[in-house]
Protein backbone atom coordinates (compact mmCIF):
# COMPACT_ATOMS: atom_id res chain seq x y z
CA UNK A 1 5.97 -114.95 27.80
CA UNK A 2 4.46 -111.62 26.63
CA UNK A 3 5.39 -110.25 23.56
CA UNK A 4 7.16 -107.13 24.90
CA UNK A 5 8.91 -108.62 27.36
CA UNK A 6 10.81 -110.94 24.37
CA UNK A 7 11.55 -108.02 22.41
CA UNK A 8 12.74 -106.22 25.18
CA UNK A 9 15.35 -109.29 26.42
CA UNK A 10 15.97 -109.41 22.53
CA UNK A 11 16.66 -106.08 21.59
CA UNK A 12 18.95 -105.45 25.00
CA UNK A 13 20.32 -108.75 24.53
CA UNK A 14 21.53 -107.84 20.70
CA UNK A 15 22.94 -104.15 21.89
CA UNK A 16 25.24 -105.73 24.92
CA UNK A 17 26.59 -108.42 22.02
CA UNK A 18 27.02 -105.64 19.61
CA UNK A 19 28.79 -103.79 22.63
CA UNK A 20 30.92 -106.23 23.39
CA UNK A 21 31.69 -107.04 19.31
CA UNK A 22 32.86 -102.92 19.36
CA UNK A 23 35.19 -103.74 22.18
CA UNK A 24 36.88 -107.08 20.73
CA UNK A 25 37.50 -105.01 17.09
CA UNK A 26 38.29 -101.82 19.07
CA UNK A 27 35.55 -99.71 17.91
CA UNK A 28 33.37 -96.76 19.18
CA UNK A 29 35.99 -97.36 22.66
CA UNK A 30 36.02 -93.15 22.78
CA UNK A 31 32.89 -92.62 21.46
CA UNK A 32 29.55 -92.70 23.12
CA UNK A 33 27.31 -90.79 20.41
CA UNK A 34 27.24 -93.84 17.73
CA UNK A 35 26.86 -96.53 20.06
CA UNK A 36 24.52 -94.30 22.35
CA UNK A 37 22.54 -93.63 19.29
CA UNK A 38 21.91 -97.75 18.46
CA UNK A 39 20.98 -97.49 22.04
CA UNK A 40 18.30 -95.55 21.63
CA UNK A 41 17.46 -97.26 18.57
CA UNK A 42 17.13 -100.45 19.95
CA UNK A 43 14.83 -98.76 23.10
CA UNK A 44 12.53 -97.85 20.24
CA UNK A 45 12.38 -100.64 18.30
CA UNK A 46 11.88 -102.63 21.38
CA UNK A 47 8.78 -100.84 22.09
CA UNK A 48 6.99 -100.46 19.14
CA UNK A 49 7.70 -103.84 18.02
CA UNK A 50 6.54 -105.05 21.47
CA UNK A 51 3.39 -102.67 21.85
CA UNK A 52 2.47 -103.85 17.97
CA UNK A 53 2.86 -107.37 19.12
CA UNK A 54 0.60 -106.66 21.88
CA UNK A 55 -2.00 -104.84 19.98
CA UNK A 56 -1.95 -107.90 17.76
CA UNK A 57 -2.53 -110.30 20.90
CA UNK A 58 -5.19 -108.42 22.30
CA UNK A 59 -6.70 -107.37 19.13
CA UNK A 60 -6.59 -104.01 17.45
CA UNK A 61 -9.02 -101.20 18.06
CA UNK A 62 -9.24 -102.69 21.70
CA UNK A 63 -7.81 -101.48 25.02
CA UNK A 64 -7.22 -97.98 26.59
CA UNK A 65 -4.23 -95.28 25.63
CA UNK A 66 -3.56 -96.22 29.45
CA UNK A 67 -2.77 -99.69 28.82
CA UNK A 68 -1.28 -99.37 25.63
CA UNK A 69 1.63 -97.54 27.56
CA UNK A 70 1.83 -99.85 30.25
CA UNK A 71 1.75 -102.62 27.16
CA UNK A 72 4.83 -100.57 25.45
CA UNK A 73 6.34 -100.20 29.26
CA UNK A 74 6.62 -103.38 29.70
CA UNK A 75 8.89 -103.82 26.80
CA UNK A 76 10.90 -100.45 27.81
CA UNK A 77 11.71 -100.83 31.59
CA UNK A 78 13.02 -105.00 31.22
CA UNK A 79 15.14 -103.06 28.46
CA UNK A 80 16.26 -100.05 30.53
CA UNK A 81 17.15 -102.03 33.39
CA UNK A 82 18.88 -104.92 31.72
CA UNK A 83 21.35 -102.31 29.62
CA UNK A 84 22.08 -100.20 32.37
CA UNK A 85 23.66 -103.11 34.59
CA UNK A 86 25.01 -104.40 31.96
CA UNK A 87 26.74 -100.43 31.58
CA UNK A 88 27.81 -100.83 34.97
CA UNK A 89 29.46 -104.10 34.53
CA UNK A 90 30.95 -103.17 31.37
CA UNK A 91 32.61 -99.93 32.75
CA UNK A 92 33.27 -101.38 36.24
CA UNK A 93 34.82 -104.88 35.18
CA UNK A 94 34.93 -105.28 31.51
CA UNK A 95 36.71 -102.09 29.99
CA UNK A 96 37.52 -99.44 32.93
CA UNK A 97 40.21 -98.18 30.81
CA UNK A 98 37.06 -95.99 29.90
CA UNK A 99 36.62 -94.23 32.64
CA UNK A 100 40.50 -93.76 33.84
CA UNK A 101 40.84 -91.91 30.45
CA UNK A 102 38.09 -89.77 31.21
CA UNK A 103 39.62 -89.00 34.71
CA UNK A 104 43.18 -88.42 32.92
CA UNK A 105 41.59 -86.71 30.25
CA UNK A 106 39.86 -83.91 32.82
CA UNK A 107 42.45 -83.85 35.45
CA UNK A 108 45.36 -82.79 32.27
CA UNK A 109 43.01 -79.78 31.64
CA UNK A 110 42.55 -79.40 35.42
CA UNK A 111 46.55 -79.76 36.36
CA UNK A 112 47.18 -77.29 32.99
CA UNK A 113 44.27 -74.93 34.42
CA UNK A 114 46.47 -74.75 38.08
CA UNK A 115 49.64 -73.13 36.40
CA UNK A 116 47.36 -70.23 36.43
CA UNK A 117 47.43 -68.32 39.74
CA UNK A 118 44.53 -66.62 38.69
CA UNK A 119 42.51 -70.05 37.80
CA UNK A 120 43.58 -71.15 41.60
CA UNK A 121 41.95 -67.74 43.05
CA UNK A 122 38.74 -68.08 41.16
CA UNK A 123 38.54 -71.13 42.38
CA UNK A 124 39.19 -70.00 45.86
CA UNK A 125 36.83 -67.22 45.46
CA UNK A 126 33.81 -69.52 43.94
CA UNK A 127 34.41 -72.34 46.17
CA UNK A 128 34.68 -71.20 50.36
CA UNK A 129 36.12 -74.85 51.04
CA UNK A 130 39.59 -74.16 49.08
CA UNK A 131 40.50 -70.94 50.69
CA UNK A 132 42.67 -72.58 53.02
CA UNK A 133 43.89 -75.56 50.94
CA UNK A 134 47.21 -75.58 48.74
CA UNK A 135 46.75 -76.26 45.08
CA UNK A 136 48.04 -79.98 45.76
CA UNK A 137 45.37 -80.10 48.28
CA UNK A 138 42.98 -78.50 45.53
CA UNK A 139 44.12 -81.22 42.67
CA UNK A 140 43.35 -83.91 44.83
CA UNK A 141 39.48 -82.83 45.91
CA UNK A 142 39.01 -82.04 42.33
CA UNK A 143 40.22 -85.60 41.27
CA UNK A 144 38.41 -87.22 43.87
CA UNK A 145 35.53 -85.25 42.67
CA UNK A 146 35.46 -86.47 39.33
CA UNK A 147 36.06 -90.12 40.01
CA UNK A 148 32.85 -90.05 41.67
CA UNK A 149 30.99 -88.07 39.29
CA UNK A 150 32.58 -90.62 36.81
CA UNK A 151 32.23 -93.46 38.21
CA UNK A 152 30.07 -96.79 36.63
CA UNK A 153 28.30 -96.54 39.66
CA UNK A 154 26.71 -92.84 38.70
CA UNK A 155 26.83 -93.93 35.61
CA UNK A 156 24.46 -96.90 36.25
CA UNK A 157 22.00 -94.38 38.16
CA UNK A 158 21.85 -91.79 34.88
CA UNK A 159 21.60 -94.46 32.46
CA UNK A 160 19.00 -95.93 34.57
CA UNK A 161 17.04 -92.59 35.08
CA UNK A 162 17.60 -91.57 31.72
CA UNK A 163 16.58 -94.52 29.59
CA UNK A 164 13.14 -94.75 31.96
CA UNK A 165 12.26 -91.18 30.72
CA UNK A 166 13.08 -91.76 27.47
CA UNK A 167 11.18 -95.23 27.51
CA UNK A 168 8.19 -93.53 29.11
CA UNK A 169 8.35 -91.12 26.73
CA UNK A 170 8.62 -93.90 23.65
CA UNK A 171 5.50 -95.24 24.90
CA UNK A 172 3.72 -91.95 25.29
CA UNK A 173 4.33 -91.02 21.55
CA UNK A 174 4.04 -94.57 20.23
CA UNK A 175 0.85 -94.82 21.71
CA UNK A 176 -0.13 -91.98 19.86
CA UNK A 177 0.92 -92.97 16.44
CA UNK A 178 -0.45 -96.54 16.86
CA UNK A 179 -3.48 -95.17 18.03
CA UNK A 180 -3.76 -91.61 15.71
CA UNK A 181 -1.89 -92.99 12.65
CA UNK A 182 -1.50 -96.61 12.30
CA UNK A 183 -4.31 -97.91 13.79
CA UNK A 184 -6.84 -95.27 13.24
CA UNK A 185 -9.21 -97.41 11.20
CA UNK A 186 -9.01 -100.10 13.90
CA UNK A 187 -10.13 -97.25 16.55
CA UNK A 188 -12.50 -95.41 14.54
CA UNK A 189 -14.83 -98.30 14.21
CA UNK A 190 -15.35 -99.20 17.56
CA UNK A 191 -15.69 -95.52 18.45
């Protein structure tokens, strides 16, 4: 097995256990900076400890900047793809409590936002298809509206799309560094 491809199933393998760990000692459960944040930590790590690994295999000072990001690529996108199912299965079976605060959360400020008549004729006039529905009829398209945009389904798809450009861009800049800054030597003599 390639190098990048182990640290990528190890480094998405240790963030879903430390995921689950937060949820059995009830940490991080309304917060998605911190753990977002290790995320993106473990992303990185993944690929530069995978694209050093593979610079080590096939020898330093050798290859293209092309396949240097396809090396650290191949450590991102198993990554990307393994964490965000695993999102969607953690906030579609595992904890949806998530989400349904969310919802609640947004639909208090929406249901405290409707005692305003005003609120419910700016909506009216920013939005043709309320004009000729009541304010219950209003609450509901709203709520149904932000299930959906809530969902672990769309949140698999921006987790997914999200992660790939920030793994593509990982690779772009690691490439760099290895190639500019910690490997110059390497480069510079087969140059």
């Amino acid at each position: 097995m390639r190098p990048a491809l182990k640290f990528a199933l190890l480094f998405s393998g240790a963030w879903m256990f430390l995921k689950l760990i937060f949820l059995y000692f009830n940490i991080f459960q309304d917060d998605v900076v911190k753990p977002g944040l290790i995320n993106n930590l473990f992303l990185l790590l993944a690929i530069s400890l995978g694209l050093y690994y593979e610079k080590k295999k096939e020898g330093f000072g050798t290859g293209t900047p092309l396949s240097d990001i396809k090396n650290a690529l191949t450590a991102g996108a198993p990554y990307v793809l393994i964490v965000s199912v695993f999102m969607f299965f953690y906030y579609d079976d595992i904890n949806p409590s998530f989400i349904e605060n969310r919802v609640t959360e947004r639909m208090d400020i929406i249901y405290g936002e409707m005692e305003s008549e005003a609120y419910v004729d700016t909506l009216r006039v920013h939005n043709p298809e309320f004009r000729v529905m009541t304010k219950e009829e209003i609450v509901r398209d709203i709520k149904s509206d932000t299930e959906s945009a809530l969902s672990a389904k769309t949140l698999f798809v921006f987790s997914l799309l999200g992660l790939m450009v920030m793994a593509l861009t990982y690779a772009i800049f690691l490439t760099v560094i290895y190639r500019k800054i910690l490997l110059k030597d390497f480069y510079s003599s087969t140059e």
